[in-house]
PDB file of N, CA and C in Angstrom:
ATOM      1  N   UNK A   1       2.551  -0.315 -15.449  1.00  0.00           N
ATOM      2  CA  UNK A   1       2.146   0.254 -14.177  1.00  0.00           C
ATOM      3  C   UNK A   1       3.195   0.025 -13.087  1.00  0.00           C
ATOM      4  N   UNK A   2       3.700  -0.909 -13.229  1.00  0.00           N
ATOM      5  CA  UNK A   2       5.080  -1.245 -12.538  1.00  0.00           C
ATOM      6  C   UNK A   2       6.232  -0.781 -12.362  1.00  0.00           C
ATOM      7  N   UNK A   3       6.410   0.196 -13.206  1.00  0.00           N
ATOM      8  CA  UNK A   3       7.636   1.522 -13.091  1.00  0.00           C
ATOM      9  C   UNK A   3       6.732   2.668 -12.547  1.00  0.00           C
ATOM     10  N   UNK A   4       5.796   3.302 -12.679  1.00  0.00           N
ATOM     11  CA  UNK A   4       4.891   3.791 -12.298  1.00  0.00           C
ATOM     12  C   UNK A   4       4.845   3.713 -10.475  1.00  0.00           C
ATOM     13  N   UNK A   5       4.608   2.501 -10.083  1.00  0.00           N
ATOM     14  CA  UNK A   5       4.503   2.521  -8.890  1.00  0.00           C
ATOM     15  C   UNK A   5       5.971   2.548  -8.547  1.00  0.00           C
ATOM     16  N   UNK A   6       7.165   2.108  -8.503  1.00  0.00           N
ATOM     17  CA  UNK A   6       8.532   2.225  -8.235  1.00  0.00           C
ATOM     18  C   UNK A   6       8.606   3.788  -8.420  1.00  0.00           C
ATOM     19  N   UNK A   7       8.246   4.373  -9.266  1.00  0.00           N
ATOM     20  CA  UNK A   7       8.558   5.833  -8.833  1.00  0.00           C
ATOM     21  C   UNK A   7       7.971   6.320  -7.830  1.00  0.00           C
ATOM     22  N   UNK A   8       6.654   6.312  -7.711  1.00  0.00           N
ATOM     23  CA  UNK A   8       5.725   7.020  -6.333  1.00  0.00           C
ATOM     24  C   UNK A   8       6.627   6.207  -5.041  1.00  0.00           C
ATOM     25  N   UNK A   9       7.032   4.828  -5.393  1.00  0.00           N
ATOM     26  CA  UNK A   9       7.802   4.691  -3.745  1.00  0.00           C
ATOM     27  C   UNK A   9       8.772   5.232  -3.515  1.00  0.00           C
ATOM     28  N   UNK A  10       9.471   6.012  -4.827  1.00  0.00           N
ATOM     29  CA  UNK A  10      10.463   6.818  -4.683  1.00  0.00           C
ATOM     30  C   UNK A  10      10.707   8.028  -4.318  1.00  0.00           C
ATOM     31  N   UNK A  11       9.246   8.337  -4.345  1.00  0.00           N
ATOM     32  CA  UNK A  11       8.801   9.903  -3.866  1.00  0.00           C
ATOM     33  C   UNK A  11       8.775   9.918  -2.639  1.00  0.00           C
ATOM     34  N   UNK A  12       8.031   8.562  -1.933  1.00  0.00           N
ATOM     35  CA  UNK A  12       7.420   8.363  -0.874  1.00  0.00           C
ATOM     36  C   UNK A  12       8.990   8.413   0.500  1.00  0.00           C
ATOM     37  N   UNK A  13       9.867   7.792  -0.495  1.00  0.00           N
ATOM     38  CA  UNK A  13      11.017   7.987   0.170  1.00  0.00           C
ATOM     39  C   UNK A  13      11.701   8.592   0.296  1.00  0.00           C
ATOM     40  N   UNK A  14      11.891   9.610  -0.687  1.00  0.00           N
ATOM     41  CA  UNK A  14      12.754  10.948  -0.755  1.00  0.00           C
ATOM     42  C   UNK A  14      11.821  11.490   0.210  1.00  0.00           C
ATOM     43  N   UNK A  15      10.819  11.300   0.633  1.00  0.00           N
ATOM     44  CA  UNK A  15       9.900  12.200   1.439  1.00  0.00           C
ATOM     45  C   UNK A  15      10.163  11.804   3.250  1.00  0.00           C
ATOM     46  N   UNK A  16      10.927  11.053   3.318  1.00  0.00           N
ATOM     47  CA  UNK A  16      10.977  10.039   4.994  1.00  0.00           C
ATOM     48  C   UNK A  16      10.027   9.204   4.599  1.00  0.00           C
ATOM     49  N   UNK A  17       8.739   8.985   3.688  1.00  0.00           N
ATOM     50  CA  UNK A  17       8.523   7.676   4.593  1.00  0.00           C
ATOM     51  C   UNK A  17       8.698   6.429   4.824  1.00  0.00           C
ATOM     52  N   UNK A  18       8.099   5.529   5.440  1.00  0.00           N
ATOM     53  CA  UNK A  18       8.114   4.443   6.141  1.00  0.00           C
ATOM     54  C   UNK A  18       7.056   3.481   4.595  1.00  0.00           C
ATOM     55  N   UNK A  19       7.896   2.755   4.371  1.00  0.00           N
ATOM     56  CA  UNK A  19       7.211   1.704   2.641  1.00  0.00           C
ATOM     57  C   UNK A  19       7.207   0.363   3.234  1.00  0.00           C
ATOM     58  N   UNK A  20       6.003  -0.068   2.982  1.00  0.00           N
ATOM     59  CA  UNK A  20       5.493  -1.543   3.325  1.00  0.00           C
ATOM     60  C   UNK A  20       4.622  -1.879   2.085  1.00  0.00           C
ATOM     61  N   UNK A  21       5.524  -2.851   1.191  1.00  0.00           N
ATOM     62  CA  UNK A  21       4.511  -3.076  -0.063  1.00  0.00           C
ATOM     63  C   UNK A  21       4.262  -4.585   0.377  1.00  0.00           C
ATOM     64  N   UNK A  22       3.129  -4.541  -0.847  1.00  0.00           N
ATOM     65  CA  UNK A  22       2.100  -6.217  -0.522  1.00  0.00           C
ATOM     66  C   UNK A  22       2.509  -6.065  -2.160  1.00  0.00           C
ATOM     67  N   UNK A  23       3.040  -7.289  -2.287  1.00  0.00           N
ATOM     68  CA  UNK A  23       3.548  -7.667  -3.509  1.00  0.00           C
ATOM     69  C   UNK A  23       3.273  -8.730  -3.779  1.00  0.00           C
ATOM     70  N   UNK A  24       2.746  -9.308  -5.127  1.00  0.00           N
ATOM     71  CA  UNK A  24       3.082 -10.361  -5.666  1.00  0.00           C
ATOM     72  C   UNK A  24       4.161 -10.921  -5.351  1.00  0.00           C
ATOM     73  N   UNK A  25       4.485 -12.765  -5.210  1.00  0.00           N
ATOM     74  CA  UNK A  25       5.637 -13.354  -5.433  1.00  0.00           C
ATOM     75  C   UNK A  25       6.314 -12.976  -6.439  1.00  0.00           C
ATOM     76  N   UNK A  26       5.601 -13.442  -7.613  1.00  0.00           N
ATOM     77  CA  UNK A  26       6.600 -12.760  -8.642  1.00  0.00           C
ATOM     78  C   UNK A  26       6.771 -11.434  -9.396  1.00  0.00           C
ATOM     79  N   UNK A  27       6.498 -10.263  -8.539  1.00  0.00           N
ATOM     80  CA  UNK A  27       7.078  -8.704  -8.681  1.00  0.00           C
ATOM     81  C   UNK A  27       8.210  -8.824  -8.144  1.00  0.00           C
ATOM     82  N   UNK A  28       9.354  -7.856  -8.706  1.00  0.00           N
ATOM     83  CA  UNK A  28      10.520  -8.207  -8.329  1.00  0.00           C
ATOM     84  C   UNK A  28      10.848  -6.500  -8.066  1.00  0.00           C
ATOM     85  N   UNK A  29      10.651  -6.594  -6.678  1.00  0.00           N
ATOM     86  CA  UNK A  29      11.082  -5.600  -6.095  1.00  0.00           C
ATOM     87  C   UNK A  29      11.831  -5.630  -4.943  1.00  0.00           C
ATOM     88  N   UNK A  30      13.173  -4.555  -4.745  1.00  0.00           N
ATOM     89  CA  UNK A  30      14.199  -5.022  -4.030  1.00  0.00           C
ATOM     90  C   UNK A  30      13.728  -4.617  -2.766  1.00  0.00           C
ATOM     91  N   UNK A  31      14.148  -5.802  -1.748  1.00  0.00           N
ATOM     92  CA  UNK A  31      13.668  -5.288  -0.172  1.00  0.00           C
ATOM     93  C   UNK A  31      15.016  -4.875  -0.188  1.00  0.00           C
ATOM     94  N   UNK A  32      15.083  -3.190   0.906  1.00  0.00           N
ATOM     95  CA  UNK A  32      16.212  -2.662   1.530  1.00  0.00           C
ATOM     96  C   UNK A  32      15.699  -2.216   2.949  1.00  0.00           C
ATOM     97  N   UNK A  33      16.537  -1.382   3.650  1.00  0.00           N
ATOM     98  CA  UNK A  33      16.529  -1.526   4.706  1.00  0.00           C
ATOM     99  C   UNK A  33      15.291  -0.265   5.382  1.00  0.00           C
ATOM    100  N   UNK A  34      14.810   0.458   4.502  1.00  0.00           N
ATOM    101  CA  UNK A  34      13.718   1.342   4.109  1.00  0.00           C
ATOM    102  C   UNK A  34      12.208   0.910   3.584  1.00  0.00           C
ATOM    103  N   UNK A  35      12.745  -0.242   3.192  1.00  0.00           N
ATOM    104  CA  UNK A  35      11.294  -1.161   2.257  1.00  0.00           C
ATOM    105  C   UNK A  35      11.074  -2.266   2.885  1.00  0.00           C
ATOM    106  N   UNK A  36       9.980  -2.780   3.201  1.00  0.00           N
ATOM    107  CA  UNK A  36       9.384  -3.697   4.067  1.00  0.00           C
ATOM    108  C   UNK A  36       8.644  -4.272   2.733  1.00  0.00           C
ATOM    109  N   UNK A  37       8.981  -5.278   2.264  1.00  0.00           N
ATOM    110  CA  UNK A  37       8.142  -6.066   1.029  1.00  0.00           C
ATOM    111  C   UNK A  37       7.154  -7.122   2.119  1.00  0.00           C
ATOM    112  N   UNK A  38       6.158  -7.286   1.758  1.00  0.00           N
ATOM    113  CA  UNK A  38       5.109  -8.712   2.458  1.00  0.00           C
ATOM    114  C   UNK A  38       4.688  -8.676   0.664  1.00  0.00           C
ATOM    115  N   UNK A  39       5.035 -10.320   0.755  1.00  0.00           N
ATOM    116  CA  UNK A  39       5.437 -11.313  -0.471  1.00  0.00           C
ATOM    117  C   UNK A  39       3.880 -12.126  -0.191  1.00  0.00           C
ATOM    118  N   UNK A  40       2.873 -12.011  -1.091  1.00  0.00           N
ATOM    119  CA  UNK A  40       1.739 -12.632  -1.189  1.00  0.00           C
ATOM    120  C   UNK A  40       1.441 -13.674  -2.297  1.00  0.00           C
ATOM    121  N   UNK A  41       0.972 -14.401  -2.115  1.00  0.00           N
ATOM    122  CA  UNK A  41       1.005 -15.641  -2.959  1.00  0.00           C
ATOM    123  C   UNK A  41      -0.002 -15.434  -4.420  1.00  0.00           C
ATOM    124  N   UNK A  42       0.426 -15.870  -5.753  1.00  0.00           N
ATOM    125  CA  UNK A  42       0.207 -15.427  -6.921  1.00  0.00           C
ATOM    126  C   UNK A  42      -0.877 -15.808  -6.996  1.00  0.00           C
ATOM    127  N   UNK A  43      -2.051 -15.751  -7.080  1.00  0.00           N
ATOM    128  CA  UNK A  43      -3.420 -16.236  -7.261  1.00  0.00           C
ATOM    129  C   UNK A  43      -3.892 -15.980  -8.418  1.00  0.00           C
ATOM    130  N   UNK A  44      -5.261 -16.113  -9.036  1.00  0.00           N
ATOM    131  CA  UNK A  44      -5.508 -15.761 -10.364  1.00  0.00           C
ATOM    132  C   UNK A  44      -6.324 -14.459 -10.700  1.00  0.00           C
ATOM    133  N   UNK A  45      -5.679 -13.889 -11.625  1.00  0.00           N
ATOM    134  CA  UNK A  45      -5.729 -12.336 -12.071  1.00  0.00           C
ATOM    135  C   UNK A  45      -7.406 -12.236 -11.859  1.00  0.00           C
ATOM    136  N   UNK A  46      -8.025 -12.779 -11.655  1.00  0.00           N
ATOM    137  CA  UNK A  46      -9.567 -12.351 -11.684  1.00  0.00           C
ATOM    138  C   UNK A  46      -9.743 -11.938  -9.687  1.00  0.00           C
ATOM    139  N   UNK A  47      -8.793 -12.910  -9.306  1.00  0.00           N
ATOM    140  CA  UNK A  47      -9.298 -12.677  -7.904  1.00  0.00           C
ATOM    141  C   UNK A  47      -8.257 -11.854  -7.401  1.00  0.00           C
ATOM    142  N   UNK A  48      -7.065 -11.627  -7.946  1.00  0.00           N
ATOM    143  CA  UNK A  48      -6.004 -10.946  -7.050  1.00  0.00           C
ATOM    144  C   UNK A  48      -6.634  -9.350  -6.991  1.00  0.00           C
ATOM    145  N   UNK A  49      -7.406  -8.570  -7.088  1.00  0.00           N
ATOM    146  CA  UNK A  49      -8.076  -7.413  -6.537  1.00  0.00           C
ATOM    147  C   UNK A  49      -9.070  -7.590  -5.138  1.00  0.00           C
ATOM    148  N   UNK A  50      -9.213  -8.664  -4.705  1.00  0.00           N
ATOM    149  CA  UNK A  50     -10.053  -8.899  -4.030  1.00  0.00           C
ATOM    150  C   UNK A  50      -9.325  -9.390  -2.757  1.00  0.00           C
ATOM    151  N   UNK A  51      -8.431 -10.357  -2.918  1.00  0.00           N
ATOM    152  CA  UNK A  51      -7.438 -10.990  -2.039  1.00  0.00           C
ATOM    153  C   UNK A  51      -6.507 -10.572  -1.663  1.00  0.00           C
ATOM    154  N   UNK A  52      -5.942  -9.425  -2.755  1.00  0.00           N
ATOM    155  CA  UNK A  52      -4.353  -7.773  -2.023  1.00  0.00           C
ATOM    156  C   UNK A  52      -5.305  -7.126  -1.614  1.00  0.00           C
ATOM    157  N   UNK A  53      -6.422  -6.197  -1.379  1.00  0.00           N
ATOM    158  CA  UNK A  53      -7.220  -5.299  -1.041  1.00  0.00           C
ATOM    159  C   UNK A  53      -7.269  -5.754   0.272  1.00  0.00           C
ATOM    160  N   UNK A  54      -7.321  -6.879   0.594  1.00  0.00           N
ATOM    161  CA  UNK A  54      -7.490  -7.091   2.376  1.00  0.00           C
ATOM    162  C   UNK A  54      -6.667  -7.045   3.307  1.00  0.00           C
ATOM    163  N   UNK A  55      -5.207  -7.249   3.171  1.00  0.00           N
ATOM    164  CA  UNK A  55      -4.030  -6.617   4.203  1.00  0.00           C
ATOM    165  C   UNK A  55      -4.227  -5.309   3.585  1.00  0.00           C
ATOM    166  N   UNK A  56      -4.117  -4.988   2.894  1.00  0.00           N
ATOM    167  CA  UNK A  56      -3.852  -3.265   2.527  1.00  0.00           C
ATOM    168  C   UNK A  56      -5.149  -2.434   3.433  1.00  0.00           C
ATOM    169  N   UNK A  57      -6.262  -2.797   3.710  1.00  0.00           N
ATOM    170  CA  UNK A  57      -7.709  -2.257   4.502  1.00  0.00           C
ATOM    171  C   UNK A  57      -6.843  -2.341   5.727  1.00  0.00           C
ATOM    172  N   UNK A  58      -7.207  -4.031   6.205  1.00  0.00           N
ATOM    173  CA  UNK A  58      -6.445  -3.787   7.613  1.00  0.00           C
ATOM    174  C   UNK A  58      -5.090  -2.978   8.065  1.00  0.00           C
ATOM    175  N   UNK A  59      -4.083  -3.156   7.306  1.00  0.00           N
ATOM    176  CA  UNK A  59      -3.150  -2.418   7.764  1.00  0.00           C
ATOM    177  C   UNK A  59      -3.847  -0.697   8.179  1.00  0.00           C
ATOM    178  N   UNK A  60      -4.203  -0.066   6.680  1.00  0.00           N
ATOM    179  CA  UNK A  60      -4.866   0.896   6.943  1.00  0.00           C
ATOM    180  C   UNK A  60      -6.330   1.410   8.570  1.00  0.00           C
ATOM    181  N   UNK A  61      -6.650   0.252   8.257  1.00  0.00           N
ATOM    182  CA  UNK A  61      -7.424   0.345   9.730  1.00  0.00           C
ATOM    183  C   UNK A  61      -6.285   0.455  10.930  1.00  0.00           C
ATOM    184  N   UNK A  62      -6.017  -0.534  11.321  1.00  0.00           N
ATOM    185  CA  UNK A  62      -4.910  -0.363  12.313  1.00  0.00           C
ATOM    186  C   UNK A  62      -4.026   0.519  12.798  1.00  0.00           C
ATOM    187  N   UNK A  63      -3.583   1.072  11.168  1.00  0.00           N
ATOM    188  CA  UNK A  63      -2.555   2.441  11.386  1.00  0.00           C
ATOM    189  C   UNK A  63      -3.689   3.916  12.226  1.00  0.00           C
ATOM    190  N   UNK A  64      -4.308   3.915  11.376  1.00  0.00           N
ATOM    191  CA  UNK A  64      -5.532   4.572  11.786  1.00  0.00           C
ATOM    192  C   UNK A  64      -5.831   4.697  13.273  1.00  0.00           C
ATOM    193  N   UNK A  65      -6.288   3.271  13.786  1.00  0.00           N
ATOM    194  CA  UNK A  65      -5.976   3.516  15.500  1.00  0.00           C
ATOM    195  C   UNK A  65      -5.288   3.841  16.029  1.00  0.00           C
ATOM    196  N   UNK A  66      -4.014   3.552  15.609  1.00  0.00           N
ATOM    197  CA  UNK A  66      -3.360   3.741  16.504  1.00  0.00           C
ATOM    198  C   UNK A  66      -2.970   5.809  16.398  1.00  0.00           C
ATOM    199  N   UNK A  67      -3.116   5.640  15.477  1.00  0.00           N
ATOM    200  CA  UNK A  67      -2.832   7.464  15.363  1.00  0.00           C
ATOM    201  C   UNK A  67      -3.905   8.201  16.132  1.00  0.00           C
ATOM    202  N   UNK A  68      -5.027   7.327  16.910  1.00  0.00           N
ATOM    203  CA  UNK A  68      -6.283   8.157  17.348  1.00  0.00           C
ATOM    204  C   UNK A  68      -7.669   8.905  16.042  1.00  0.00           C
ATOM    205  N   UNK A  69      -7.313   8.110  15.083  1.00  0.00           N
ATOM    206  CA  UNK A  69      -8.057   8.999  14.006  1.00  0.00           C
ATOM    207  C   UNK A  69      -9.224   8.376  14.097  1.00  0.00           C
ATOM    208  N   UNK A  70     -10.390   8.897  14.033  1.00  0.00           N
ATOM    209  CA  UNK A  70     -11.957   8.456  13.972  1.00  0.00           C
ATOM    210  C   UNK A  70     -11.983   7.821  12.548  1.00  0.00           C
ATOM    211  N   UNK A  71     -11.544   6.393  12.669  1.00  0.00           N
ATOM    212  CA  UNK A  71     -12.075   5.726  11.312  1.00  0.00           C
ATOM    213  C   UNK A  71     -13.214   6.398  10.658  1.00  0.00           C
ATOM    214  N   UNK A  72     -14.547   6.338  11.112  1.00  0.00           N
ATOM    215  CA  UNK A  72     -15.619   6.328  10.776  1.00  0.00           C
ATOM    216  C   UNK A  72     -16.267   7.682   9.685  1.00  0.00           C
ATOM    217  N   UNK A  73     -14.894   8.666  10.169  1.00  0.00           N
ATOM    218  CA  UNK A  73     -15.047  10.297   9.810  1.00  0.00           C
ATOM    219  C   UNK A  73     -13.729  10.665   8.784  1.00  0.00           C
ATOM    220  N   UNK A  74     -13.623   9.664   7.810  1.00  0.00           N
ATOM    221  CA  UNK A  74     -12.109  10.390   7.538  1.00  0.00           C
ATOM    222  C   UNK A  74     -12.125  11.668   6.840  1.00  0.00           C
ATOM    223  N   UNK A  75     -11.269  12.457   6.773  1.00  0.00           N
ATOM    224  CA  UNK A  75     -11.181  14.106   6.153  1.00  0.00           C
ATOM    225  C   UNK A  75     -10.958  13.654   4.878  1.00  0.00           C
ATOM    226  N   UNK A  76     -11.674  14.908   3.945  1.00  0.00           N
ATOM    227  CA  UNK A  76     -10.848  14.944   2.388  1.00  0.00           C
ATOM    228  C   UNK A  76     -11.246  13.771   1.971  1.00  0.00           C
ATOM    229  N   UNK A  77     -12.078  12.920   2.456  1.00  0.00           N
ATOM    230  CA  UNK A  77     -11.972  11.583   1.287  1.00  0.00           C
ATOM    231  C   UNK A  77     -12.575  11.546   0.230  1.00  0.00           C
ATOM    232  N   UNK A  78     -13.563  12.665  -0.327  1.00  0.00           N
ATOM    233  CA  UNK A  78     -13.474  12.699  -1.940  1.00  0.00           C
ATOM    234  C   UNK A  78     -12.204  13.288  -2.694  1.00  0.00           C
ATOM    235  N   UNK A  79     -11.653  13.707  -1.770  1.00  0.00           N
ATOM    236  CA  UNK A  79     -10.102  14.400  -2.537  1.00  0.00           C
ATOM    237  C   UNK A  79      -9.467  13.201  -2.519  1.00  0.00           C
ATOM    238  N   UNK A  80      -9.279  12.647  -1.866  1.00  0.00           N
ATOM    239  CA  UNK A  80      -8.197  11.383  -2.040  1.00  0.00           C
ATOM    240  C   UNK A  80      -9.001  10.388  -2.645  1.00  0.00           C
ATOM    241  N   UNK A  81     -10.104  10.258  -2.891  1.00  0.00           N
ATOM    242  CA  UNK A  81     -10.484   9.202  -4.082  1.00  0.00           C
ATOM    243  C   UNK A  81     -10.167   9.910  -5.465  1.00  0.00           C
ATOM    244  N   UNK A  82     -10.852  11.067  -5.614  1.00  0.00           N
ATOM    245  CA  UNK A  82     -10.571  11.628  -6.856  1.00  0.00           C
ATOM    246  C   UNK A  82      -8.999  12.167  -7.692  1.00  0.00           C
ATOM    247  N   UNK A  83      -8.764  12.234  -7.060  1.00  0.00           N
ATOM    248  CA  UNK A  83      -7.343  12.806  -7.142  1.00  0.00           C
ATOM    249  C   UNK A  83      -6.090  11.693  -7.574  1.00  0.00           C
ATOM    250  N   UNK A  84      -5.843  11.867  -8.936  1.00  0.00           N
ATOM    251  CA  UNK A  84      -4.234  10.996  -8.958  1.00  0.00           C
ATOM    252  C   UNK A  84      -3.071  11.095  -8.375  1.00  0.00           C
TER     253      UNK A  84
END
């Protein structure tokens, strides 16, 4: 899954955007001057879905305000759940 995601950030960048990953300590992915890595501490595989899911919400909340978007109403969100 780990080449997998290195490609979509590769898309994400050929595209302009702006990449802020929440990574494991030990994923070894290169910070450049385009990639914003936040380095999270290795916890155990039962809980690490529970413990990365929470900067990734907030960030998402936050970005959200600040763009003016009605959290509460987002568009398309069975398309973007369903959808690979």
């Amino acid at each position: 899954m780990l080449e997998k995601l290195k490609s979509n950030l590769q898309e994400v960048r050929a595209r302009g955007g702006q990449l802020f990953v929440f990574a494991d300590e030990s994923v070894d992915i290169d910070t450049q001057e385009d990639i914003r890595v936040m380095t999270l501490p290795h916890v155990h595989e039962a809980l690490a879905p529970l413990l990365y899911t929470l900067p990734l919400q907030l960030l998402s909340y936050h970005v959200a305000v600040l763009k003016g978007t009605d959290v509460d109403q987002p568009r398309n969100l069975a398309k973007s759940v369903t959808v690979e």
